[in-house]
Protein backbone atom coordinates (compact mmCIF):
# COMPACT_ATOMS: atom_id res chain seq x y z
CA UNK A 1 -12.22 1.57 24.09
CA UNK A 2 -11.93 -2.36 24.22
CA UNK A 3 -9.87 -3.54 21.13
CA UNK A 4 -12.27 -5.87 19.52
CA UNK A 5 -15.20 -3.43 19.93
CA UNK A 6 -13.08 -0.71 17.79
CA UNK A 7 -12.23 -2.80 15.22
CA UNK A 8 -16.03 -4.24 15.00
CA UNK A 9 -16.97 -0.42 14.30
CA UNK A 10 -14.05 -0.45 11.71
CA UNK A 11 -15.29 -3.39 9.91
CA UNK A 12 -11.37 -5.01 10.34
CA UNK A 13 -12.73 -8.46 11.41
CA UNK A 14 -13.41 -10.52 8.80
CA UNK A 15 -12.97 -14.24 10.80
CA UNK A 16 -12.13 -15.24 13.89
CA UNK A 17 -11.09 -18.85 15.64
CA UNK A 18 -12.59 -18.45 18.48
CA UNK A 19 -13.65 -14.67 19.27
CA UNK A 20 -14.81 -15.30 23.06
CA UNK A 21 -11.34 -16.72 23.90
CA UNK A 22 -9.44 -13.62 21.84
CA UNK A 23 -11.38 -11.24 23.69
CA UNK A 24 -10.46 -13.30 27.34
CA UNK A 25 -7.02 -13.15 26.16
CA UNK A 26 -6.48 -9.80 25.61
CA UNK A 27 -8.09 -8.83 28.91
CA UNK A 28 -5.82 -11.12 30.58
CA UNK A 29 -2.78 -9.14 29.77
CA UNK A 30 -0.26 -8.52 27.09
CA UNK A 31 -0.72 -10.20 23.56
CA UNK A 32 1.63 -11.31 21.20
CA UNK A 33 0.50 -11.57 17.41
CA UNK A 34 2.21 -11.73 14.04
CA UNK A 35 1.62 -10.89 10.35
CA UNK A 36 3.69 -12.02 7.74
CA UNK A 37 4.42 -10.41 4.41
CA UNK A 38 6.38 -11.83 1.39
CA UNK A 39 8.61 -9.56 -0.04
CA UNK A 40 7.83 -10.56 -3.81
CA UNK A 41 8.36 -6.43 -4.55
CA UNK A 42 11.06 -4.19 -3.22
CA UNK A 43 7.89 -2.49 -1.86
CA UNK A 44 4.55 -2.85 0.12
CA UNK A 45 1.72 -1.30 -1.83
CA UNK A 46 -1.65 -0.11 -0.54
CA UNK A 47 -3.10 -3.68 -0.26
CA UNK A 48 -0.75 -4.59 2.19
CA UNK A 49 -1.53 -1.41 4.61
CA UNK A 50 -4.69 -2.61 6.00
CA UNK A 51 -2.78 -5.56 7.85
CA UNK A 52 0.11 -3.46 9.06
CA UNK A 53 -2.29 -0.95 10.38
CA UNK A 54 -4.43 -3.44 11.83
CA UNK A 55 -0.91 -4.66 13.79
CA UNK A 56 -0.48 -0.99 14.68
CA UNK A 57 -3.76 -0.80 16.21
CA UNK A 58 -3.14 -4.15 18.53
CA UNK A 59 -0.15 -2.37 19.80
CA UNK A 60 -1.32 0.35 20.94
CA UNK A 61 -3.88 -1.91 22.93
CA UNK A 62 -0.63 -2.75 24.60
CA UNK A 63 0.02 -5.62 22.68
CA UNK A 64 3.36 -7.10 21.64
CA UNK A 65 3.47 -6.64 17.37
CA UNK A 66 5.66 -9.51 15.27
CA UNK A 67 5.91 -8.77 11.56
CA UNK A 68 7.25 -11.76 10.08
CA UNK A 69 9.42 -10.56 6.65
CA UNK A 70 8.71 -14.37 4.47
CA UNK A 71 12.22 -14.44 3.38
CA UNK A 72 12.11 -18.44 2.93
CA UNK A 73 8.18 -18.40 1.71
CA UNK A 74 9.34 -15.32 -0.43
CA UNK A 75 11.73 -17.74 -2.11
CA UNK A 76 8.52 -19.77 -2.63
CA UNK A 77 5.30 -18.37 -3.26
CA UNK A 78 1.56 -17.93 -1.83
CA UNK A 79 -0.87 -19.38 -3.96
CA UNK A 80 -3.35 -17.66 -2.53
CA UNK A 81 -5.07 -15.58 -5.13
CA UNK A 82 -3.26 -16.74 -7.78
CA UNK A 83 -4.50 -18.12 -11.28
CA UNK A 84 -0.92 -19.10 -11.90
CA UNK A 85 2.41 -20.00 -10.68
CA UNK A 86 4.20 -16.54 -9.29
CA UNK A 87 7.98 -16.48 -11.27
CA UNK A 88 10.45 -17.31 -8.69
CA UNK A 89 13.01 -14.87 -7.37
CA UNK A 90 16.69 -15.31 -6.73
CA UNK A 91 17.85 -15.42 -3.67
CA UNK A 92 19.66 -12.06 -3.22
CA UNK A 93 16.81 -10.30 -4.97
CA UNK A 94 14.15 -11.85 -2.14
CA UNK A 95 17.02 -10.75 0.20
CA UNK A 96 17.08 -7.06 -1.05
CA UNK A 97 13.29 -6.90 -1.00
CA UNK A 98 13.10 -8.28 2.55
CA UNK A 99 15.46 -5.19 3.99
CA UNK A 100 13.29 -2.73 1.86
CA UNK A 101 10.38 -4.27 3.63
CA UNK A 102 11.95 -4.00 6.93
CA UNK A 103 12.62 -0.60 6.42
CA UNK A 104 8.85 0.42 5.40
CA UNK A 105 7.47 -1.84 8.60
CA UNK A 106 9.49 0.29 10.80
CA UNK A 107 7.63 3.57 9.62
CA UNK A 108 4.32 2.39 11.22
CA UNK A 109 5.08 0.40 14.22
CA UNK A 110 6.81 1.48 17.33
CA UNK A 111 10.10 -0.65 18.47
CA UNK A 112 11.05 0.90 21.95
CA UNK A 113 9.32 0.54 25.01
CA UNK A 114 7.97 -2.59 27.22
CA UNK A 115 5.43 -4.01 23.89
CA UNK A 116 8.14 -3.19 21.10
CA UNK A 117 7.47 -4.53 18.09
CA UNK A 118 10.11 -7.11 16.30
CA UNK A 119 10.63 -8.19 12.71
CA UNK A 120 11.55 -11.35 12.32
CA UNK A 121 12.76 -13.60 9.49
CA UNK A 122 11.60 -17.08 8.56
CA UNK A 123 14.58 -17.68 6.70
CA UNK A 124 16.33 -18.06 9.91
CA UNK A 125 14.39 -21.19 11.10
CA UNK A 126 13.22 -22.50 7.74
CA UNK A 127 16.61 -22.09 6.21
CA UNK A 128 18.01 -24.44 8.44
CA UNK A 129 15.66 -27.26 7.72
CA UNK A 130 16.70 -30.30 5.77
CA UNK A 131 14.38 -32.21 3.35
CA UNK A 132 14.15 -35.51 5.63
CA UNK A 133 13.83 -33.37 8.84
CA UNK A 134 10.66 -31.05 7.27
CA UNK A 135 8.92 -34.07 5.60
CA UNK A 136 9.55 -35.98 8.97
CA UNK A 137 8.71 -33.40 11.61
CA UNK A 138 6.37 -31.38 9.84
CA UNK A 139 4.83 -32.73 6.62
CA UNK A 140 3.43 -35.68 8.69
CA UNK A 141 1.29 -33.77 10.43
CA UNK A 142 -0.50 -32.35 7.29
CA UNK A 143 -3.16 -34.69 5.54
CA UNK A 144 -3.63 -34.36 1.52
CA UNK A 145 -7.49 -34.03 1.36
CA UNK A 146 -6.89 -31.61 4.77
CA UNK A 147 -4.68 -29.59 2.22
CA UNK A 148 -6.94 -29.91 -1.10
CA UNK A 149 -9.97 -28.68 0.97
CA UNK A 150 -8.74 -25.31 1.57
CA UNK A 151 -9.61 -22.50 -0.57
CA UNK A 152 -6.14 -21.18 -1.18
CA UNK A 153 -5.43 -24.79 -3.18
CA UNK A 154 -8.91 -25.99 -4.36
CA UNK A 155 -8.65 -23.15 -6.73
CA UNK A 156 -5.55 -23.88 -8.54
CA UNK A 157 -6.31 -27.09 -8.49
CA UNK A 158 -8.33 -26.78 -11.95
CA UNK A 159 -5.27 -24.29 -13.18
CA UNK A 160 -2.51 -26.54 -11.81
CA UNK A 161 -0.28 -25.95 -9.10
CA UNK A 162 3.07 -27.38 -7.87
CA UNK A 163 4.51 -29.59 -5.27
CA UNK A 164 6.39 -26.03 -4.76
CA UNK A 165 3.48 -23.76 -4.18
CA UNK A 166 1.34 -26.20 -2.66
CA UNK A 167 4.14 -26.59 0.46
CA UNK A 168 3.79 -23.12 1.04
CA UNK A 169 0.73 -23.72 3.33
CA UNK A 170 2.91 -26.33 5.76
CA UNK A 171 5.72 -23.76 5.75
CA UNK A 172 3.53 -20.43 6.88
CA UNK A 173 2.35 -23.49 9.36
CA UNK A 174 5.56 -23.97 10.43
CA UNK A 175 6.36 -20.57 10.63
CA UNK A 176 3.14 -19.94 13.50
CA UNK A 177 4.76 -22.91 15.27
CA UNK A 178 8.01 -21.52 15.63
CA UNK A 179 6.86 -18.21 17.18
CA UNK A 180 4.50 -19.65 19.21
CA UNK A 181 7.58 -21.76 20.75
CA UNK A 182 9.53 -18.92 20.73
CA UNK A 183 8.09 -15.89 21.16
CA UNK A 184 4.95 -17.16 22.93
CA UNK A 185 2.54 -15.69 19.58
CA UNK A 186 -0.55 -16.68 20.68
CA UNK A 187 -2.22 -14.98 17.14
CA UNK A 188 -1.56 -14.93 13.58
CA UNK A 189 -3.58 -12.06 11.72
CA UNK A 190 -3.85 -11.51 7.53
CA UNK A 191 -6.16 -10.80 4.85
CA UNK A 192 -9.32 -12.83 4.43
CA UNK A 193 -7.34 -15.14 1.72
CA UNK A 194 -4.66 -16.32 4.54
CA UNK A 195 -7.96 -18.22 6.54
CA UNK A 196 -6.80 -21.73 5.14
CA UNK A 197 -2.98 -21.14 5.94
CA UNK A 198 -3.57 -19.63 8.95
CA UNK A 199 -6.16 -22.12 10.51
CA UNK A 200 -3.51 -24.98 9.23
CA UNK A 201 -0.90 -23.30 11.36
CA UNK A 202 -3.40 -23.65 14.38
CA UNK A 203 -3.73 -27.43 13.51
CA UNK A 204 0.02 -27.74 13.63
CA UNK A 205 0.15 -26.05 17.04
CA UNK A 206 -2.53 -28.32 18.38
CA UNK A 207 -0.49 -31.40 16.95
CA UNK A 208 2.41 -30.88 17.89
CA UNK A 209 2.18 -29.22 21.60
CA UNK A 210 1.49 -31.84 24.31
CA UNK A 211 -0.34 -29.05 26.47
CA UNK A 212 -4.16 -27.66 25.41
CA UNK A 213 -2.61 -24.64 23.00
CA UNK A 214 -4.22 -21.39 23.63
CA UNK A 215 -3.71 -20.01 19.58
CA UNK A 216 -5.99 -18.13 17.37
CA UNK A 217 -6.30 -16.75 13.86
CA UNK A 218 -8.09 -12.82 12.80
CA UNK A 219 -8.23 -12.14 9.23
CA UNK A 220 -9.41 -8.84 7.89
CA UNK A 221 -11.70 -8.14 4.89
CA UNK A 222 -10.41 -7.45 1.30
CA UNK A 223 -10.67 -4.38 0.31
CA UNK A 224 -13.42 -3.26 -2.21
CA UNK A 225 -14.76 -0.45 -3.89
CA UNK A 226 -18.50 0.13 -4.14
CA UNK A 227 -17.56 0.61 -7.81
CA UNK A 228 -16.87 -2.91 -8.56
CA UNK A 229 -12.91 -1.91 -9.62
CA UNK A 230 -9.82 -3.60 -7.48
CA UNK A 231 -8.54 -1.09 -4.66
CA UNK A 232 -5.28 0.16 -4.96
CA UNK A 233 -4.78 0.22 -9.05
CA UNK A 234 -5.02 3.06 -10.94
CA UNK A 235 -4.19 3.33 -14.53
CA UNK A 236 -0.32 4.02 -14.14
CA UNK A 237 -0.34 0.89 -11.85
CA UNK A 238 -0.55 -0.27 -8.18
CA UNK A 239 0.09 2.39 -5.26
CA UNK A 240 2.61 1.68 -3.18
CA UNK A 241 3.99 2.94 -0.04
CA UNK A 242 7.64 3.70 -1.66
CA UNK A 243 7.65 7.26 -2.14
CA UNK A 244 9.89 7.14 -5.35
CA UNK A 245 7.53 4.55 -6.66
CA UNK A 246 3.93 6.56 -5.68
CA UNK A 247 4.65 10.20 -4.78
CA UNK A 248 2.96 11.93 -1.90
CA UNK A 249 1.49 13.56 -4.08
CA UNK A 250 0.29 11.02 -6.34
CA UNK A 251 -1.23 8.84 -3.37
CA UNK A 252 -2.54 11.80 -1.41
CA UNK A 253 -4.90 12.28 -4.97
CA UNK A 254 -5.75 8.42 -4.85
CA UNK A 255 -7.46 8.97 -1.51
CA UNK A 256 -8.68 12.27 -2.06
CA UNK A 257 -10.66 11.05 -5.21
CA UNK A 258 -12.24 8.45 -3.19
CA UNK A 259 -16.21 7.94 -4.15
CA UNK A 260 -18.40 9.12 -1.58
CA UNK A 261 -19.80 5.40 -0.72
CA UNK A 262 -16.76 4.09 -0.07
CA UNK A 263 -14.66 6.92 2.18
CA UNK A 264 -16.45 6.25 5.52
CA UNK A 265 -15.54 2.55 5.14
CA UNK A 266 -11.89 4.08 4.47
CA UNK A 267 -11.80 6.44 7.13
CA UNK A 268 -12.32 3.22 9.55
CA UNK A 269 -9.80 1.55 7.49
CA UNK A 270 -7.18 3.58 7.38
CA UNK A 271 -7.46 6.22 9.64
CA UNK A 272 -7.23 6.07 13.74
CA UNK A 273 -9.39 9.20 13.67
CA UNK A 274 -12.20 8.49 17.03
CA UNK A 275 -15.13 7.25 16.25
CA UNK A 276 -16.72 10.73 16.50
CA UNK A 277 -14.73 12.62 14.32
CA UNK A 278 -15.69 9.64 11.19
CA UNK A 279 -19.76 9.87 12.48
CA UNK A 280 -19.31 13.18 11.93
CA UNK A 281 -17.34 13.23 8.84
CA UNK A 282 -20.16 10.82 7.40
CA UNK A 283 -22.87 13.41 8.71
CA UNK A 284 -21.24 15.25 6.42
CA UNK A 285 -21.01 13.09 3.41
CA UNK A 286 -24.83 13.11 4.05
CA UNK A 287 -25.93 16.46 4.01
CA UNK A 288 -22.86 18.42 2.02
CA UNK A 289 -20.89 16.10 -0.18
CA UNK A 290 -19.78 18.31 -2.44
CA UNK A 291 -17.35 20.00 0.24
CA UNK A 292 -15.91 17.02 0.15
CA UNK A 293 -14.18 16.88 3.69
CA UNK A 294 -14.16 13.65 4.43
CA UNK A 295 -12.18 12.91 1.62
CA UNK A 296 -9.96 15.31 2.40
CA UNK A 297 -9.80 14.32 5.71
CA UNK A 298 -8.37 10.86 4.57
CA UNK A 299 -5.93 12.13 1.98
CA UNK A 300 -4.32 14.04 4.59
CA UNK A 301 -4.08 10.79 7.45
CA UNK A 302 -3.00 8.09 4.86
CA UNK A 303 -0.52 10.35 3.21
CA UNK A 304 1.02 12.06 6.73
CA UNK A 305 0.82 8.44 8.25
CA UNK A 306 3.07 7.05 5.44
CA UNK A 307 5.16 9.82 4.60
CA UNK A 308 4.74 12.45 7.40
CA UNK A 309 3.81 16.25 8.11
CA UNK A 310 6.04 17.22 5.67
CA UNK A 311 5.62 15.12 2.14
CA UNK A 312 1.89 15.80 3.37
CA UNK A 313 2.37 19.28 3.22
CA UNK A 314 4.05 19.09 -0.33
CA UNK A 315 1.22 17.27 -1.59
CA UNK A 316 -1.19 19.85 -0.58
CA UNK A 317 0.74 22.86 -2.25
CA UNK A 318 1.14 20.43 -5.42
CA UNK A 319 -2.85 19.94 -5.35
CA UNK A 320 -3.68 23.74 -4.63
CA UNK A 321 -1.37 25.20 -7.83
CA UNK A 322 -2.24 22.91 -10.27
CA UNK A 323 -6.19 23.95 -9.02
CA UNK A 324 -5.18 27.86 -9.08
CA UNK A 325 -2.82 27.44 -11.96
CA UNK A 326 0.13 29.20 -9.46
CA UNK A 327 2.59 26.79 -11.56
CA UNK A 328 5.20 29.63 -10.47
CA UNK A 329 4.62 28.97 -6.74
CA UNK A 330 5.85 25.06 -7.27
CA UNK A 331 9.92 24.49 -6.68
CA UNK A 332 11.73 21.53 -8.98
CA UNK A 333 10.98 19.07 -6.39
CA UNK A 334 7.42 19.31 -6.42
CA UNK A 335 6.92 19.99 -10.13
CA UNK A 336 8.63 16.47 -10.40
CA UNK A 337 5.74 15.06 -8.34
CA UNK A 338 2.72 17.03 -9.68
CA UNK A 339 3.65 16.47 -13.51
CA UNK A 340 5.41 12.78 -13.24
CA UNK A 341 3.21 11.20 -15.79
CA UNK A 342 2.32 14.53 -18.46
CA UNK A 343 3.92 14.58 -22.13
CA UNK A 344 7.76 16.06 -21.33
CA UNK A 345 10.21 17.37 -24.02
CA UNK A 346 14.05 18.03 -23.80
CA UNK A 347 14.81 21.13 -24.85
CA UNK A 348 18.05 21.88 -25.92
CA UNK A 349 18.12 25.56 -26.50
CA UNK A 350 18.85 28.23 -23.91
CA UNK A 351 16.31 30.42 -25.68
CA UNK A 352 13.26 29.68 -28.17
CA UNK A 353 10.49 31.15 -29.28
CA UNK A 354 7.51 29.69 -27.94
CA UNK A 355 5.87 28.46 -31.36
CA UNK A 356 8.82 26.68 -32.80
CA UNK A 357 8.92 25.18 -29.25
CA UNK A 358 4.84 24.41 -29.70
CA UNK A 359 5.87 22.52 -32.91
CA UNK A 360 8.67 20.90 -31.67
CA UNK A 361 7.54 19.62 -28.54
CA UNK A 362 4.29 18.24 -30.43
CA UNK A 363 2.17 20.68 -28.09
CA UNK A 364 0.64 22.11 -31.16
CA UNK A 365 0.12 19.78 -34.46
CA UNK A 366 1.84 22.15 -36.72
CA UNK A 367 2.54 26.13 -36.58
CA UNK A 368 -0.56 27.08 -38.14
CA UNK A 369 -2.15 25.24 -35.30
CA UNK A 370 0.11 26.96 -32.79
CA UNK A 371 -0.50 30.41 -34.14
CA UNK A 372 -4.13 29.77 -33.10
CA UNK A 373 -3.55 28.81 -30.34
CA UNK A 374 -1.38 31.51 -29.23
CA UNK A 375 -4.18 33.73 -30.29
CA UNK A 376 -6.75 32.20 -28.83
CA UNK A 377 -5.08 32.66 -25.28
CA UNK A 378 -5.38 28.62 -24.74
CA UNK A 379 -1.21 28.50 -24.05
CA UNK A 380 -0.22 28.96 -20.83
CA UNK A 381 3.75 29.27 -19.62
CA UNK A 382 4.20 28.34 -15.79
CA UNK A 383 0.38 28.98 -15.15
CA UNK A 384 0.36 32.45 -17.21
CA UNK A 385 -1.57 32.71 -20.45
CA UNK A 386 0.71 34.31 -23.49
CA UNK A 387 -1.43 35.59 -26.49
CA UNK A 388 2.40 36.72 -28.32
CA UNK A 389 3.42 35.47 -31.01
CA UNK A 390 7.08 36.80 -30.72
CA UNK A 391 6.87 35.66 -26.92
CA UNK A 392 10.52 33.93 -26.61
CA UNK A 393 10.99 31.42 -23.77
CA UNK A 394 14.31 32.45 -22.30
CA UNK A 395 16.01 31.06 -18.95
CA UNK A 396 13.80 33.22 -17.05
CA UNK A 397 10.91 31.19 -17.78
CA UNK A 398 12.52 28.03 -16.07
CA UNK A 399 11.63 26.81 -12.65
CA UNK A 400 15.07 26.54 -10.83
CA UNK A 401 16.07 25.99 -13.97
CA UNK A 402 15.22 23.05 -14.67
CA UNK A 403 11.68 23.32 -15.81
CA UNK A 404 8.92 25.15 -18.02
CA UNK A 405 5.20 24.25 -17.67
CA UNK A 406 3.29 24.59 -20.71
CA UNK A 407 -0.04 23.85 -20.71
CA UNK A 408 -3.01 24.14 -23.28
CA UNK A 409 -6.37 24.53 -22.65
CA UNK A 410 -7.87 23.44 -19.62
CA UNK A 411 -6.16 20.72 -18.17
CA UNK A 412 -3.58 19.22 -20.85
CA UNK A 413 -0.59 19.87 -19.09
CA UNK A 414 3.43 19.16 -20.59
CA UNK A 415 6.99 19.43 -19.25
CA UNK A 416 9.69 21.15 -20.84
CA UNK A 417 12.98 19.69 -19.65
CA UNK A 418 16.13 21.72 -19.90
């Protein structure tokens, strides 16, 4: 299917420079297109995969991916989106984040073959500017009420902003011009916030090429939930794509508890499922949401995309015992995932008996309180109810020995760390 058609169905255009002269480029031949991203975190999160698939998805049009790592605008800071000035990084920390970054880039985008993708580095031409030569060469070409009109500044302008923040618009200029000298990149893509800094890089190209430049700018929607609350936050924080950060597990249940009116829209975001299988999954979504498939559908892409067959897998055993309340079935490894953020004690006995470990664990407010619940068959040991009173937890109750899995009641779930 023709590129721009798909990612019309998709809903990934958001803006477009001129959309009848993207569309003659692409059928003209091979493309070459960038997206940058700052490394500000040692991680991308969830906002940032949108854009990276969206690169993806040009490539395998048979067009030639660039993701720029901002190593020198890392250093700096977007104002984009910002009510106030982003703290400032050190040098060796932006430098750390930007080969953590490299690292996660390479997971989605393929580097061999005749359109291999590249990452690139602004440091490498920025970093080699001096002051006279930038404010010369470049900064002349930029226009203070050009600058205050876009979006990106107009908005701190109430808030304040600094001479810092408000060069970062000539420098993600600067950067465009470099890899359209260099690399030929006819196209700079981003989220629907990068429209002013990307449509000042365009200026820049027209400025300073003598021949009629042949550049455009995409940006893609934000991201929204039909519920009004940002995408990608949860209450223990932002998702990312760093497995020791967000578990498999733990994003595979952030997509699988996706509302109904928003997983279509997601299954086009973030899926390269064909067209049929999502009309069909929202069919579905129609006439039998509670089987919820199509949100299962998308918990298993996003999470096998980012972390593969196997982390998928994991996730899906994780979801399926804590649903059965198998505990046993889990290994250490997965138990880790599945009960990251639940109420843990250290336990420093090799054997106890289970209501002084109620009491002492704060499971149970106080013994009489345990002995009821005992009784009442609301404590469960690795997914087994115990109604003993004399039941003693011994190292045969430990998961590889490392863990016991007490829970009480329904749901309220705690780890018992040996």
């Amino acid at each position: 299917m023709d590129l721009l058609k798909d990612l019309e169905y998709r809903g990934l255009i958001n803006q477009v420079t001129d959309f009848e002269g993207l569309q003659k480029q692409l059928e003209e031949g091979q493309l070459t297109l960038y997206c940058g991203f700052d490394p500000t975190a040692d991680s991308l999160h969830i906002g940032h995969l949108l854009t990276v698939l969206t690169l993806r998805r040009f490539q395998l049009a048979g067009n030639k991916p660039l993701a720029l790592v901002g190593g020198a605008t890392g250093l700096i800071g977007d104002p984009s989106g910002k009510k106030a000035e982003r703290t400032l990084n050190e040098k060796e920390i932006v430098i750390q984040f930007s080969n953590r970054i490299k690292g996660q880039l390479s997971r989605f985008l393929d580097f061999d073959g005749e359109n291999a993708a590249q990452i690139v580095n602004n440091y490498d031409w920025i970093g080699k500017l001096d002051v006279i030569s930038f404010l010369r060469d470049v900064g002349k070409n930029f226009g203070i009420n050009y600058m205050l009109a876009k979006d990106s500044v107009e908005s701190r302008i109430q808030s304040g902003i600094s001479f810092t923040e408000f060069s970062y618009m000539i420098l993600q200029s600067y950067d465009f011009l470099k890899l359209f000298e260099k690399e030929n990149c006819r196209l700079q893509i981003g989220g629907s916030d990068q429209w002013g800094n990307i449509t000042a890089g365009l200026e820049l190209i027209r400025k300073s090429t003598t021949e009629e430049a042949k550049a455009f700018g995409f940006t893609i929607p934000l991201v929204t939930k039909s519920d009004g609350t940002k995408f990608g936050k949860t209450e223990g924080g932002a998702i990312w794509l760093d497995e020791e950060k967000t578990s498999p597990y733990e994003l595979y249940q952030f997509f699988i508890n996706t509302d109904d009116r928003d997983v279509v829209k997601f299954l086009k975001y973030f899926t390269f499922l064909a067209h049929e299988e999502i009309n069909a999954l929202e069919e579905e979504v129609r006439t039998a949401p509670e089987k919820r498939s199509a949100q299962r559908k998308l918990a298993e892409e996003v999470t096998k995309l980012i972390h593969g067959e196997e982390a998928l897998s994991q996730a899906i055993r994780i979801s399926e015992a804590l649903f059965s309340g198998d505990i046993a079935a889990l290994n250490a490894t997965e138990i880790k995932q599945g009960f990251k953020d639940v109420p843990s004690y250290q336990c420093a006995e090799d054997e106890i008996n289970l209501l002084e470990l109620l009491v002492a664990s704060k499971i149970s407010s106080s013994k009489r309180q345990g002995r009821e619940d005992i009784q009442n068959g609301a404590i469960y040991v690795n997914g087994v109810r115990t109604t003993e009173l004399d039941k003693v937890i011994t190292k045969e109750d430990r998961i590889e020995d490392q863990f016991t899995i007490i829970r009480r009641g329904k749901k309220k779930y705690f780890l018992i760390k040996y």
